[in-house]
PDB file of N, CA and C in Angstrom:
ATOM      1  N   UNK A   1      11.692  11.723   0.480  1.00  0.00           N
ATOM      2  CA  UNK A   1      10.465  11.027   0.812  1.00  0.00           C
ATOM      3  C   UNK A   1      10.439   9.709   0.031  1.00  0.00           C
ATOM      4  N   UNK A   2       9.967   8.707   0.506  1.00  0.00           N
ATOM      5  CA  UNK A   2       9.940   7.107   0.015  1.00  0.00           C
ATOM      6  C   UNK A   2       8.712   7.286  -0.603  1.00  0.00           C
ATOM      7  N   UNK A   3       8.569   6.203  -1.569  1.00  0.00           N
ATOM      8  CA  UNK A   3       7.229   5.988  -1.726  1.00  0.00           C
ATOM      9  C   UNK A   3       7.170   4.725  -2.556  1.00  0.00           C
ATOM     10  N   UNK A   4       6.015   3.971  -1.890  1.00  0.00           N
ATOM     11  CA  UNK A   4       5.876   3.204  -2.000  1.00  0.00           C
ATOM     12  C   UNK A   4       4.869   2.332  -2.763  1.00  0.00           C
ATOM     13  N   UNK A   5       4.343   1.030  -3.382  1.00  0.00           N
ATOM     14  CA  UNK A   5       4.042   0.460  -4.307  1.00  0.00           C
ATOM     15  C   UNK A   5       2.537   0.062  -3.645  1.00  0.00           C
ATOM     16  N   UNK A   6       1.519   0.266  -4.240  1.00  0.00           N
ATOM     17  CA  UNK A   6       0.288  -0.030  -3.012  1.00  0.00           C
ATOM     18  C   UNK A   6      -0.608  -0.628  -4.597  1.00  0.00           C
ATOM     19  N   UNK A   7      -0.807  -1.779  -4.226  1.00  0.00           N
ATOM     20  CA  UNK A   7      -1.990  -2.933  -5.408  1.00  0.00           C
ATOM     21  C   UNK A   7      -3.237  -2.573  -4.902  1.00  0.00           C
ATOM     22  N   UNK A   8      -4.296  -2.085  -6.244  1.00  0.00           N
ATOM     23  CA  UNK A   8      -5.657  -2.121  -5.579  1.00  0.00           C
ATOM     24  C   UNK A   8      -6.211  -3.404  -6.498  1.00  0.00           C
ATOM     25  N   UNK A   9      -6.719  -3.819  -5.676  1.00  0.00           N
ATOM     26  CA  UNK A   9      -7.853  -5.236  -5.955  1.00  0.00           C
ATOM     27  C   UNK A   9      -9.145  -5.183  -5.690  1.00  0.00           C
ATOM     28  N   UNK A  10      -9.942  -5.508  -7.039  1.00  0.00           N
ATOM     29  CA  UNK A  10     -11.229  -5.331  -6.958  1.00  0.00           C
ATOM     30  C   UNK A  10     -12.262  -6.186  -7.170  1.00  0.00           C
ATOM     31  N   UNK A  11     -13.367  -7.002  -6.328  1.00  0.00           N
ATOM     32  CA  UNK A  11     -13.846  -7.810  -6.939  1.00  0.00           C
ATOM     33  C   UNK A  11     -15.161  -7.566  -6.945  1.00  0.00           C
ATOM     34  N   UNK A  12     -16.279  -8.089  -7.943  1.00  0.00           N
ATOM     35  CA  UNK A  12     -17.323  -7.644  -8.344  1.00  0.00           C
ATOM     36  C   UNK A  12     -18.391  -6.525  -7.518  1.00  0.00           C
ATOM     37  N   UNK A  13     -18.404  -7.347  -6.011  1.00  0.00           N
ATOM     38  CA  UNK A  13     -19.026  -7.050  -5.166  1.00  0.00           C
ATOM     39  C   UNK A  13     -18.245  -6.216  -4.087  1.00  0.00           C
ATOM     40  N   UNK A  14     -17.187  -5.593  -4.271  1.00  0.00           N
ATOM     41  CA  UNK A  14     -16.419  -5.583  -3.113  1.00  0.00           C
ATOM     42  C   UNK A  14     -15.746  -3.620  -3.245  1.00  0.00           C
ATOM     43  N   UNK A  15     -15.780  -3.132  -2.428  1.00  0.00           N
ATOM     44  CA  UNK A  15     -14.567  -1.793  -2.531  1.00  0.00           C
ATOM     45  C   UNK A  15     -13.613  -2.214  -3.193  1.00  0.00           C
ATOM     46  N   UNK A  16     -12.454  -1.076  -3.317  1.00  0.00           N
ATOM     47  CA  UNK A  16     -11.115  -1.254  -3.637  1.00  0.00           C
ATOM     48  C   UNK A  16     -10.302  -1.238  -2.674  1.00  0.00           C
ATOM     49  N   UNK A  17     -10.075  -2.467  -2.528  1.00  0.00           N
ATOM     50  CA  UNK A  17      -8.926  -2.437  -1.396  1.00  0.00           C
ATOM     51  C   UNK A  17      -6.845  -2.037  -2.317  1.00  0.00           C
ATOM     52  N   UNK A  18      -6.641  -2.267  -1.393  1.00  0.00           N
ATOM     53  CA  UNK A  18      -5.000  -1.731  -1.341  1.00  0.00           C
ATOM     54  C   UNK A  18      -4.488  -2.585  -0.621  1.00  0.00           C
ATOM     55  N   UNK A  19      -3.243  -3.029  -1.052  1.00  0.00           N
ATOM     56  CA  UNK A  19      -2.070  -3.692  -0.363  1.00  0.00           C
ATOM     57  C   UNK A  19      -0.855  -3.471  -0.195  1.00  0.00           C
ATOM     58  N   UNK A  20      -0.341  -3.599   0.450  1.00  0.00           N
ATOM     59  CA  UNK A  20       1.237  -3.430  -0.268  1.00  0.00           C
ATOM     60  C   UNK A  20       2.342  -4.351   0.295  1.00  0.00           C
ATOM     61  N   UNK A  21       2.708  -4.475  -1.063  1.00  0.00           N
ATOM     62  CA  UNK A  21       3.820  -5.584  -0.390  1.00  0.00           C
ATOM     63  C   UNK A  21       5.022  -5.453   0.125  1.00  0.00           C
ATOM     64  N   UNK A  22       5.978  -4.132   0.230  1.00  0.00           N
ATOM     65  CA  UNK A  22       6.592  -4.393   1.179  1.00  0.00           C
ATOM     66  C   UNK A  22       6.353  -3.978   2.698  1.00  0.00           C
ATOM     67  N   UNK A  23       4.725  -4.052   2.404  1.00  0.00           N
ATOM     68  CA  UNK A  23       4.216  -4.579   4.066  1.00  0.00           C
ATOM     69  C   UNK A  23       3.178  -5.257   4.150  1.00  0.00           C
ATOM     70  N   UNK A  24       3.416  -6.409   4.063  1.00  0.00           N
ATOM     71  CA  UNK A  24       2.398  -7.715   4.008  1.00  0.00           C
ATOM     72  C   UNK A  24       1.580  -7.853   5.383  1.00  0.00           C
ATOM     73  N   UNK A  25       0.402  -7.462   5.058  1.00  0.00           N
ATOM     74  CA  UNK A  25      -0.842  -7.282   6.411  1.00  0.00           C
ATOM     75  C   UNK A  25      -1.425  -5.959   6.371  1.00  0.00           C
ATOM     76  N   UNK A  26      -0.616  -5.359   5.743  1.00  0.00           N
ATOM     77  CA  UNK A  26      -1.219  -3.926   6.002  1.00  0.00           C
ATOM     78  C   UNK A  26      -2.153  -3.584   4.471  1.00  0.00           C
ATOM     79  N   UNK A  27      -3.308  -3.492   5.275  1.00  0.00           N
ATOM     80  CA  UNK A  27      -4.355  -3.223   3.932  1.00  0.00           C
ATOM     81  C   UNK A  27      -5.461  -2.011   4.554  1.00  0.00           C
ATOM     82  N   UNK A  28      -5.915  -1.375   3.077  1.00  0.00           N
ATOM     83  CA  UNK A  28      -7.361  -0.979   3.501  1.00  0.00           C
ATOM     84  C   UNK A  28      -8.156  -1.152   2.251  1.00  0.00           C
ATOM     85  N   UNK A  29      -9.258  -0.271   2.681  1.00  0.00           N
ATOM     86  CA  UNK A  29     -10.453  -0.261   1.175  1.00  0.00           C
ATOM     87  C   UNK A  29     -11.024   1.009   1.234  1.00  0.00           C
ATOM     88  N   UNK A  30     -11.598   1.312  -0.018  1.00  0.00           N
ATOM     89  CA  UNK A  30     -12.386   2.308  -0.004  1.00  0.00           C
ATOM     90  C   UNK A  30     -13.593   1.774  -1.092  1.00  0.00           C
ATOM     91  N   UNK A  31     -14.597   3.143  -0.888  1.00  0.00           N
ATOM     92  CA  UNK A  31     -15.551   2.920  -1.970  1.00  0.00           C
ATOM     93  C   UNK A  31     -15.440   3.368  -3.256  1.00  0.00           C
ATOM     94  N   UNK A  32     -14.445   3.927  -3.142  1.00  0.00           N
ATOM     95  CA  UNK A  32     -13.691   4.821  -4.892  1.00  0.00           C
ATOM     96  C   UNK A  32     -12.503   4.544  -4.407  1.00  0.00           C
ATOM     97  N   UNK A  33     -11.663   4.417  -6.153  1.00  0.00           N
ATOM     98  CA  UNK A  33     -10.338   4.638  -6.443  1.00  0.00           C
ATOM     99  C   UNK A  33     -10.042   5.726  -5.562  1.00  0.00           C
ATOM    100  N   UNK A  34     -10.421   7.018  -5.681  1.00  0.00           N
ATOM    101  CA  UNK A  34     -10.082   8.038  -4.758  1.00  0.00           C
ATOM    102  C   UNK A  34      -9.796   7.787  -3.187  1.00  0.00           C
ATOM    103  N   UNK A  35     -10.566   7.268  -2.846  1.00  0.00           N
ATOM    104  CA  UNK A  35     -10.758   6.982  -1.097  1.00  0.00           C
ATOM    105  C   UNK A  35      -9.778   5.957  -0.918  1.00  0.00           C
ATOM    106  N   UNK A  36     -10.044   4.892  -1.912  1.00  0.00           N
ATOM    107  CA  UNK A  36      -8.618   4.209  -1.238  1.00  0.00           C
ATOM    108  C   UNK A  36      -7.704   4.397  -1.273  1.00  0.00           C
ATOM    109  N   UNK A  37      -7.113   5.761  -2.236  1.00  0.00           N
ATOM    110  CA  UNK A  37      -6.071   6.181  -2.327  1.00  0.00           C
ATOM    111  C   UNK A  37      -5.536   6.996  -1.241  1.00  0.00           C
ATOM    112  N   UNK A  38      -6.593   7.437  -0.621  1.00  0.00           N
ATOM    113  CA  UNK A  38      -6.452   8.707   0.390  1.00  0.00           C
ATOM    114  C   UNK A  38      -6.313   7.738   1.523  1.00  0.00           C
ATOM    115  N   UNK A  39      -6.663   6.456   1.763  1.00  0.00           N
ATOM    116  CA  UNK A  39      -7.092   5.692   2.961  1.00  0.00           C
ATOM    117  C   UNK A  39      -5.663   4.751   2.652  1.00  0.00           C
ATOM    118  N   UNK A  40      -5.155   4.594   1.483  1.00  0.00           N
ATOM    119  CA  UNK A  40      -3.991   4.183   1.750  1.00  0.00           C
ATOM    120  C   UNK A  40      -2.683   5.153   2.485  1.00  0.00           C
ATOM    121  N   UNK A  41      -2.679   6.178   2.140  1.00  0.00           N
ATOM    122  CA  UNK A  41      -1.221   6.846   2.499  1.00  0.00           C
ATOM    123  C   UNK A  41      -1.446   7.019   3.913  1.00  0.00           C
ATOM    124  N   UNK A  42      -2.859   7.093   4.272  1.00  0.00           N
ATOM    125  CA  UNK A  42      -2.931   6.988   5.813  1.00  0.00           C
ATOM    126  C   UNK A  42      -2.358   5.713   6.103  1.00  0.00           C
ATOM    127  N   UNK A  43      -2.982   4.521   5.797  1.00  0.00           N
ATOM    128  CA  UNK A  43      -2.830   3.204   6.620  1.00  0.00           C
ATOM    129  C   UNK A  43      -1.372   3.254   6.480  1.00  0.00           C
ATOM    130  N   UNK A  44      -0.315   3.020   5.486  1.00  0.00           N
ATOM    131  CA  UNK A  44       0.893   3.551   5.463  1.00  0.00           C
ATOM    132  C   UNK A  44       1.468   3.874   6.044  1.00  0.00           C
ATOM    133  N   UNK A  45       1.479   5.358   6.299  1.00  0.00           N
ATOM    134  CA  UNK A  45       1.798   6.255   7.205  1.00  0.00           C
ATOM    135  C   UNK A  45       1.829   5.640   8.480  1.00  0.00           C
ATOM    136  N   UNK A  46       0.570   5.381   9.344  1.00  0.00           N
ATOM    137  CA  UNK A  46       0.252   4.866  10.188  1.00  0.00           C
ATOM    138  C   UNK A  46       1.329   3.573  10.905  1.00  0.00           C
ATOM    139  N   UNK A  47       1.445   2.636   9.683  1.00  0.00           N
ATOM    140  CA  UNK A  47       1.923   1.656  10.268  1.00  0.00           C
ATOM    141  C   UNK A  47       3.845   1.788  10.420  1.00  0.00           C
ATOM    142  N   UNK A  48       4.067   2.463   9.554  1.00  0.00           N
ATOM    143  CA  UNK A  48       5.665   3.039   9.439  1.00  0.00           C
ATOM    144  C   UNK A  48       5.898   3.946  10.604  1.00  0.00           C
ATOM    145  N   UNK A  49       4.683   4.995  11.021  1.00  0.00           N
ATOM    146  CA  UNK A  49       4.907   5.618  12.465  1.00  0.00           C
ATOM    147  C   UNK A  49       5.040   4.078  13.808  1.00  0.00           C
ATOM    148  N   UNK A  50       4.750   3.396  13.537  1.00  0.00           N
ATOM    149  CA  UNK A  50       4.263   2.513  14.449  1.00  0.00           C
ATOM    150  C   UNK A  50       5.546   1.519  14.800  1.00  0.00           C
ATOM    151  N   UNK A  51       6.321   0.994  13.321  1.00  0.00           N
ATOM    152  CA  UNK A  51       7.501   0.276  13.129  1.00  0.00           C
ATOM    153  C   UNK A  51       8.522   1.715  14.028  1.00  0.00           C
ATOM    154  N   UNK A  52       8.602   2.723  13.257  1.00  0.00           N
ATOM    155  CA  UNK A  52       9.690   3.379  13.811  1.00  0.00           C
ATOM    156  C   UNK A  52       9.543   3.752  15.197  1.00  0.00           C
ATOM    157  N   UNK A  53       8.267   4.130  16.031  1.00  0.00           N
ATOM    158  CA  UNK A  53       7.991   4.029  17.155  1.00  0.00           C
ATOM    159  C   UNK A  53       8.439   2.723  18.258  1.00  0.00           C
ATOM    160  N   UNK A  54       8.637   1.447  17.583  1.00  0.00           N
ATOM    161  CA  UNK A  54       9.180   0.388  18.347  1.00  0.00           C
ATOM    162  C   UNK A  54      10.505   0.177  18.024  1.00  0.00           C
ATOM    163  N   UNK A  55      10.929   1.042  17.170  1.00  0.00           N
ATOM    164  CA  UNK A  55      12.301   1.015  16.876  1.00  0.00           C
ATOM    165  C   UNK A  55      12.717  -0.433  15.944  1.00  0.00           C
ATOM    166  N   UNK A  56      11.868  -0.450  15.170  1.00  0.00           N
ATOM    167  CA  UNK A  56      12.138  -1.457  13.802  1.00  0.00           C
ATOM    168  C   UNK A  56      12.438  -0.611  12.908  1.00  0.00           C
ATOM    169  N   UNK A  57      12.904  -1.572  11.996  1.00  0.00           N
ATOM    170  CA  UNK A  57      13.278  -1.155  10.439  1.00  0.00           C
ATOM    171  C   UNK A  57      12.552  -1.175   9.617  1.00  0.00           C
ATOM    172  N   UNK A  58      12.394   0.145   8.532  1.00  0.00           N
ATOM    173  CA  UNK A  58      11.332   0.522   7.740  1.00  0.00           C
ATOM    174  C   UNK A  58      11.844  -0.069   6.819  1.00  0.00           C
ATOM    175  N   UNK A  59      11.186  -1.245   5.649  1.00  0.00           N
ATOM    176  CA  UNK A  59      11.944  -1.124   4.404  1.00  0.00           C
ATOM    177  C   UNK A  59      12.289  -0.508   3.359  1.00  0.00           C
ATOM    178  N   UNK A  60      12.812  -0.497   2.395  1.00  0.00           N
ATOM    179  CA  UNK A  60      13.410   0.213   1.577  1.00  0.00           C
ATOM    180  C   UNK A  60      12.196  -0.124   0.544  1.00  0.00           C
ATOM    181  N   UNK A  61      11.443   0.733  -0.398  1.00  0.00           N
ATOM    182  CA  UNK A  61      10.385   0.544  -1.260  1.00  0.00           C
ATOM    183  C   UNK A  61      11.191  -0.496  -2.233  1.00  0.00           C
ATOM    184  N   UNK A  62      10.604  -1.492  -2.888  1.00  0.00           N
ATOM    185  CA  UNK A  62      10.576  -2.711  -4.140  1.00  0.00           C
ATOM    186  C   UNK A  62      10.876  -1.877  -5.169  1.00  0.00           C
ATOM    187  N   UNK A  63      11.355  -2.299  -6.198  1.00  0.00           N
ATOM    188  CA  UNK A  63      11.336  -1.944  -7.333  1.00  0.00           C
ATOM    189  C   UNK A  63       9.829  -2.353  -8.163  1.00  0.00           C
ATOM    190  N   UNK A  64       9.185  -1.250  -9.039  1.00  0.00           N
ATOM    191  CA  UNK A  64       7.688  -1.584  -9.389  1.00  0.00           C
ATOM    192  C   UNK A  64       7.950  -2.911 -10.445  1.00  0.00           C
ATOM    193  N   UNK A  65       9.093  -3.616 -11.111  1.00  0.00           N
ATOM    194  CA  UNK A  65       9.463  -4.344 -11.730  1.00  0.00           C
ATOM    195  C   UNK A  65       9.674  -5.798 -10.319  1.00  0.00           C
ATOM    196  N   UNK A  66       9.817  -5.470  -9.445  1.00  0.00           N
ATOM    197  CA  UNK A  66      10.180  -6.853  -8.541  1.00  0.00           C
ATOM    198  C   UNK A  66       8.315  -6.744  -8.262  1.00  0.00           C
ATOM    199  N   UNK A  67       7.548  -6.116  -7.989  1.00  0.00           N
ATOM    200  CA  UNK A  67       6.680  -6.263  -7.549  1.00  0.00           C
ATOM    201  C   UNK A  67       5.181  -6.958  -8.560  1.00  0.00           C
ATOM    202  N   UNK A  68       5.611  -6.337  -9.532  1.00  0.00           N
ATOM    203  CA  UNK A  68       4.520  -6.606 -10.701  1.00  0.00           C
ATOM    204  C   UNK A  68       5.349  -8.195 -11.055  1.00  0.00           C
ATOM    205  N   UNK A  69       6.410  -8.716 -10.868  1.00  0.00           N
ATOM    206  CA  UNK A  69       6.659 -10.060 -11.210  1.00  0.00           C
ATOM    207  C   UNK A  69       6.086 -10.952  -9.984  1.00  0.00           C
ATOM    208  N   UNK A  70       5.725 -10.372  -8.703  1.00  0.00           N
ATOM    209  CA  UNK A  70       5.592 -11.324  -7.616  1.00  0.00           C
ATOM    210  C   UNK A  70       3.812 -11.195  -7.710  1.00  0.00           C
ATOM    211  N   UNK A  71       3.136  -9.735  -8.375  1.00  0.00           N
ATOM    212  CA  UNK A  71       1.701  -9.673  -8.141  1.00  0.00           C
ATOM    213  C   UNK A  71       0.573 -10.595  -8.743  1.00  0.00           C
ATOM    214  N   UNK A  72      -0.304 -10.728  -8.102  1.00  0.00           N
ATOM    215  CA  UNK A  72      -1.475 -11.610  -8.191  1.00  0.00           C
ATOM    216  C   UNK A  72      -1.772 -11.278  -9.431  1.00  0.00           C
ATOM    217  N   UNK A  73      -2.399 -12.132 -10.267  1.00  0.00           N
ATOM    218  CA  UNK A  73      -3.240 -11.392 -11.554  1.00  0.00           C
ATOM    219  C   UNK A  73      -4.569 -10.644 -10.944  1.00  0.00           C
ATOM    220  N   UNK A  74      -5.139 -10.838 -10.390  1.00  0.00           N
ATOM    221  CA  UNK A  74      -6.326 -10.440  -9.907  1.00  0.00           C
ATOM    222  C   UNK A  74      -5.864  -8.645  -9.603  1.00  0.00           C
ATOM    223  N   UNK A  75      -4.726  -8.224  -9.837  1.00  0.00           N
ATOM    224  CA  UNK A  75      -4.800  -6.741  -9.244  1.00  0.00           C
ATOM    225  C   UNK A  75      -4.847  -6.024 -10.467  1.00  0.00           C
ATOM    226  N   UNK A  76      -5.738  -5.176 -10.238  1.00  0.00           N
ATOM    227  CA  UNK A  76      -6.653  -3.824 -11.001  1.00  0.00           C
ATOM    228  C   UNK A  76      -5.723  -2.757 -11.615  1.00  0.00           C
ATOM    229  N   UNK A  77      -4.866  -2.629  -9.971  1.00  0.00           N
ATOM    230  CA  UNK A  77      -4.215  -1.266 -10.932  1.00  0.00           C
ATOM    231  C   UNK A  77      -2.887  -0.883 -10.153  1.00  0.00           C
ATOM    232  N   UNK A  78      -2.279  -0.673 -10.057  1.00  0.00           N
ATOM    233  CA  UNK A  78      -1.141  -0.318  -8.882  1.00  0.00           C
ATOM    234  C   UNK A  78      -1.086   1.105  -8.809  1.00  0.00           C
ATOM    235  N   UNK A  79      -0.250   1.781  -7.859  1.00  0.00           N
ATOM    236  CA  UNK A  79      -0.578   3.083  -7.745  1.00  0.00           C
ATOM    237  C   UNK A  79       0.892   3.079  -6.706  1.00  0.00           C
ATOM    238  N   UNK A  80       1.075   4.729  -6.773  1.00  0.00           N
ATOM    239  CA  UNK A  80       2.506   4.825  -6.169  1.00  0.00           C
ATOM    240  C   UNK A  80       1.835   5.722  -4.569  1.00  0.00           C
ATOM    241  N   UNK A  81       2.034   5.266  -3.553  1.00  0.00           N
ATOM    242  CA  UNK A  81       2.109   5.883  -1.774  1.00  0.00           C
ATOM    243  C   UNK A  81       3.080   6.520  -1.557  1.00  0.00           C
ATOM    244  N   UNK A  82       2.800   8.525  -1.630  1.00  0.00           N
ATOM    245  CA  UNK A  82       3.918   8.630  -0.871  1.00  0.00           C
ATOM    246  C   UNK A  82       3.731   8.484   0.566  1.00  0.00           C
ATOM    247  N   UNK A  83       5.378   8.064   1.212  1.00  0.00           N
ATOM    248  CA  UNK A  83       5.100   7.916   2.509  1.00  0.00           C
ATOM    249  C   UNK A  83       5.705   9.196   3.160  1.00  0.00           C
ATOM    250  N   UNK A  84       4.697   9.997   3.944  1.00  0.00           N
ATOM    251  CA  UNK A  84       4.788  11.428   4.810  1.00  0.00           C
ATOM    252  C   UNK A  84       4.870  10.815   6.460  1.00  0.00           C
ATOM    253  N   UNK A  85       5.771  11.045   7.122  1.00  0.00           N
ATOM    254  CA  UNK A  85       5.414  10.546   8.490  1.00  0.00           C
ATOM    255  C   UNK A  85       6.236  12.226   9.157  1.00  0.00           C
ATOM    256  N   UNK A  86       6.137  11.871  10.499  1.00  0.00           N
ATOM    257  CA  UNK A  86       6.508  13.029  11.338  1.00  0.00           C
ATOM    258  C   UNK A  86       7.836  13.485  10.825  1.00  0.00           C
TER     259      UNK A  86
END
């Protein structure tokens, strides 16, 4: 099982969203650390069923060292996605 590198970002007024960079666009949020955690491995999931469904290439997860050198300061906390698909 892969798993992958997911940034939560938080700003005063705002949920915790999630990102991840080796899939740039694909985000969600929640209203707790918890939820976005749970709302990430879905969105995840989701979009990797979706790549392999059109018959693209999934990438290979970043190293948490390539990623924390490319990340915004603005991110809160990072957290590891496993990715579960069919």
């Amino acid at each position: 099982m892969h798993q992958y590198i997911g940034l939560i970002h938080k700003e005063l007024t705002s949920d915790y969203g999630v990102s991840f960079p080796d899939f740039p666009g694909v985000v969600t949020a929640g209203a707790s650390l918890e939820e976005a955690r749970e709302l990430a491995e879905q969105a995840l999931a989701f979009h990797v069923e979706g790549l392999i469904d059109d018959g693209e290439a999934v990438p290979d997860p970043a190293s948490l060292e390539k990623v924390m050198a490319d990340a915004d300061r603005r991110v809160l906390k990072t957290i590891i996605v496993p990715l579960s698909t069919r």
